[in-house]
C-alpha atoms as a PDB file:
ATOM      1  CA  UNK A   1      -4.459   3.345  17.944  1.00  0.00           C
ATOM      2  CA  UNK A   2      -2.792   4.483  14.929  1.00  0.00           C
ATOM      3  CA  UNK A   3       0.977   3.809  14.393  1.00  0.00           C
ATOM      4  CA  UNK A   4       2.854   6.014  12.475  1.00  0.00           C
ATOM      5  CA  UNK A   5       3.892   5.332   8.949  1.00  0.00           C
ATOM      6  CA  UNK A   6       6.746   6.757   7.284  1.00  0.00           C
ATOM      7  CA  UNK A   7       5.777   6.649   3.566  1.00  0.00           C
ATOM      8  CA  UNK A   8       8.097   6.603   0.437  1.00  0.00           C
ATOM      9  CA  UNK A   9       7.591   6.453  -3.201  1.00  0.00           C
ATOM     10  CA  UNK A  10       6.815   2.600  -4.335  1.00  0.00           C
ATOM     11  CA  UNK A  11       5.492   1.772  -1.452  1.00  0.00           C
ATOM     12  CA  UNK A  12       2.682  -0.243  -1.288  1.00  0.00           C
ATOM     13  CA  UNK A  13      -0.391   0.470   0.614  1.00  0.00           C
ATOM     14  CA  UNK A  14      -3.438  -2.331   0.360  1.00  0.00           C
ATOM     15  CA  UNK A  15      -6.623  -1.009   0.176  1.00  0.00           C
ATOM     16  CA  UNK A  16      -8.717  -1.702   3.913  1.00  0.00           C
ATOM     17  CA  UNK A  17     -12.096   0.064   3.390  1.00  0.00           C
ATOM     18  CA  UNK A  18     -12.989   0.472  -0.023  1.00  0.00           C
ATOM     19  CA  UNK A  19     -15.363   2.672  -1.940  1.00  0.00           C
ATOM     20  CA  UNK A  20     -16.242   3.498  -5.409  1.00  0.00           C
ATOM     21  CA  UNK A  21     -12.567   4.446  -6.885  1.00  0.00           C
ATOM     22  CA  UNK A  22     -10.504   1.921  -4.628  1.00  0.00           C
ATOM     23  CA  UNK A  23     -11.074  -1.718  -3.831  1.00  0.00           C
ATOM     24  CA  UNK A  24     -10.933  -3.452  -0.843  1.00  0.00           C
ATOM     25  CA  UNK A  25      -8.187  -5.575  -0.608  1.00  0.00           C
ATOM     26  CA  UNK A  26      -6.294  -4.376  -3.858  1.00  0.00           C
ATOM     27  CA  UNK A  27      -2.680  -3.422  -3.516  1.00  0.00           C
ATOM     28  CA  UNK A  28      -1.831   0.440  -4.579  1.00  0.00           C
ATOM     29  CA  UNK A  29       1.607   2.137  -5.133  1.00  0.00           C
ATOM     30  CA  UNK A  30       2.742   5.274  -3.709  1.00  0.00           C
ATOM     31  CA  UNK A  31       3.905   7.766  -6.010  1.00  0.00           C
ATOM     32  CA  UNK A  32       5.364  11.402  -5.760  1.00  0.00           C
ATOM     33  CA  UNK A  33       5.738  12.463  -1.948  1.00  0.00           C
ATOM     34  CA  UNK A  34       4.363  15.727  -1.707  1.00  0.00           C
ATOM     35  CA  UNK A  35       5.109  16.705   2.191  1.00  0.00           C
ATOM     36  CA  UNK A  36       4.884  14.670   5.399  1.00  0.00           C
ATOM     37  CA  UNK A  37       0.739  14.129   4.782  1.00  0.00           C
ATOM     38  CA  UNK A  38       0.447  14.597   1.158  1.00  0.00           C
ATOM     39  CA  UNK A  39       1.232  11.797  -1.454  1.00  0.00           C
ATOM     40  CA  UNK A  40       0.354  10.089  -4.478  1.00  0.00           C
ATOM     41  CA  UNK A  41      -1.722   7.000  -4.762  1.00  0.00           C
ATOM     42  CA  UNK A  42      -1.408   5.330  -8.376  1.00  0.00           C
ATOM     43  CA  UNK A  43      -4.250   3.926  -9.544  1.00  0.00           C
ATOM     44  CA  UNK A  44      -3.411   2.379 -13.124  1.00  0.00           C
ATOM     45  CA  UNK A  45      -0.628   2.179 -14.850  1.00  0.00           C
ATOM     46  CA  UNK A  46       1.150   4.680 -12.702  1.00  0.00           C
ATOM     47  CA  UNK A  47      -0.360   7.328 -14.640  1.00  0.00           C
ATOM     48  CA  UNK A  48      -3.357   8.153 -13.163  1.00  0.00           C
ATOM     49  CA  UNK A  49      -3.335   8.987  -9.426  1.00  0.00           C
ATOM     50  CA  UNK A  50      -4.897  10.260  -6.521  1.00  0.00           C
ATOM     51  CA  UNK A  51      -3.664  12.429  -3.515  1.00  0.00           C
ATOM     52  CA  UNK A  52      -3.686  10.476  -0.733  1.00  0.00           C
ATOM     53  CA  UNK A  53      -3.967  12.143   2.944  1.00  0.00           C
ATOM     54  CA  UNK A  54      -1.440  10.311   5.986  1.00  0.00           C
ATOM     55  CA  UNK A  55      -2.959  12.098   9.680  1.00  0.00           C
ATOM     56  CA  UNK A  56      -4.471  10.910  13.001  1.00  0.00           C
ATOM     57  CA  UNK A  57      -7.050   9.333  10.935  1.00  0.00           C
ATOM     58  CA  UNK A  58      -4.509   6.692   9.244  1.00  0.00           C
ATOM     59  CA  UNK A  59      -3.607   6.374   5.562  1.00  0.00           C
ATOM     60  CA  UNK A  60      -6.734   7.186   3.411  1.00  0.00           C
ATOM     61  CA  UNK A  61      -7.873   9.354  -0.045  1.00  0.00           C
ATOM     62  CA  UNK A  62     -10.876  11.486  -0.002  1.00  0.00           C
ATOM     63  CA  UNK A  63     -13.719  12.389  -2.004  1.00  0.00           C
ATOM     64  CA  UNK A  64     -15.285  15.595  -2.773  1.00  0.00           C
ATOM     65  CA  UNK A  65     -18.450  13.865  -4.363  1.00  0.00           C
ATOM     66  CA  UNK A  66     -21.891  13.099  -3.428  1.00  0.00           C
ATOM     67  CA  UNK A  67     -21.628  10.281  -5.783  1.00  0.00           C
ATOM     68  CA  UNK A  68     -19.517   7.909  -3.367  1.00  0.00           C
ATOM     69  CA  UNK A  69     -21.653   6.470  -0.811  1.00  0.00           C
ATOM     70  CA  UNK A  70     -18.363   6.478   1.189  1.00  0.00           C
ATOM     71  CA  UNK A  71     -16.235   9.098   0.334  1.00  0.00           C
ATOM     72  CA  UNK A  72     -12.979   7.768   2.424  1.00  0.00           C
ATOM     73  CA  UNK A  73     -10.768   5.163   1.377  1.00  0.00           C
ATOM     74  CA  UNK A  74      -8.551   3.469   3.793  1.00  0.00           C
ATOM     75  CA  UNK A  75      -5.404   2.247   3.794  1.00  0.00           C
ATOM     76  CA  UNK A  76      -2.288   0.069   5.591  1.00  0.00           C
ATOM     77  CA  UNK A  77       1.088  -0.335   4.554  1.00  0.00           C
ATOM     78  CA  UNK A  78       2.359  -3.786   3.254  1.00  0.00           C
ATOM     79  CA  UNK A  79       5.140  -4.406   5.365  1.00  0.00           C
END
């Protein structure tokens, strides 16, 4: 069962199922909100980001790359 997250800018998310670009058990912060499934995921500095996906699935960012073993990584909010 997923619950349903309302996400906001500074949040933070920690990482639950890493892969190549996010580690497992590392704290991220949420950037810009784009729309009610689309968002930012900082990655350093909070200059470099990814977009980060929020569905039925849960809270993860996706790879287009047949580099990453796994190309989903998952994540929960930090109450």
């Amino acid at each position: 069962m997923k619950e349903n997250h309302n996400i906001h800018t500074n949040d933070k998310l920690i990482c639950t199922q890493g892969n190549a670009y996010y580690s497992e058990g590392e704290v991220y912060t949420v950037g810009r909100i784009v729309n009610d499934k689309y968002f930012q995921l900082l990655t350093s500095g909070n200059d470099d980001h990814w977009y980060a996906t929020l569905d039925d699935q849960g809270i993860y960012v996706s790879f287009d790359t047949a580099t990453a073993t796994n190309n989903k990584a998952f994540f929960d909010k930090i109450a």
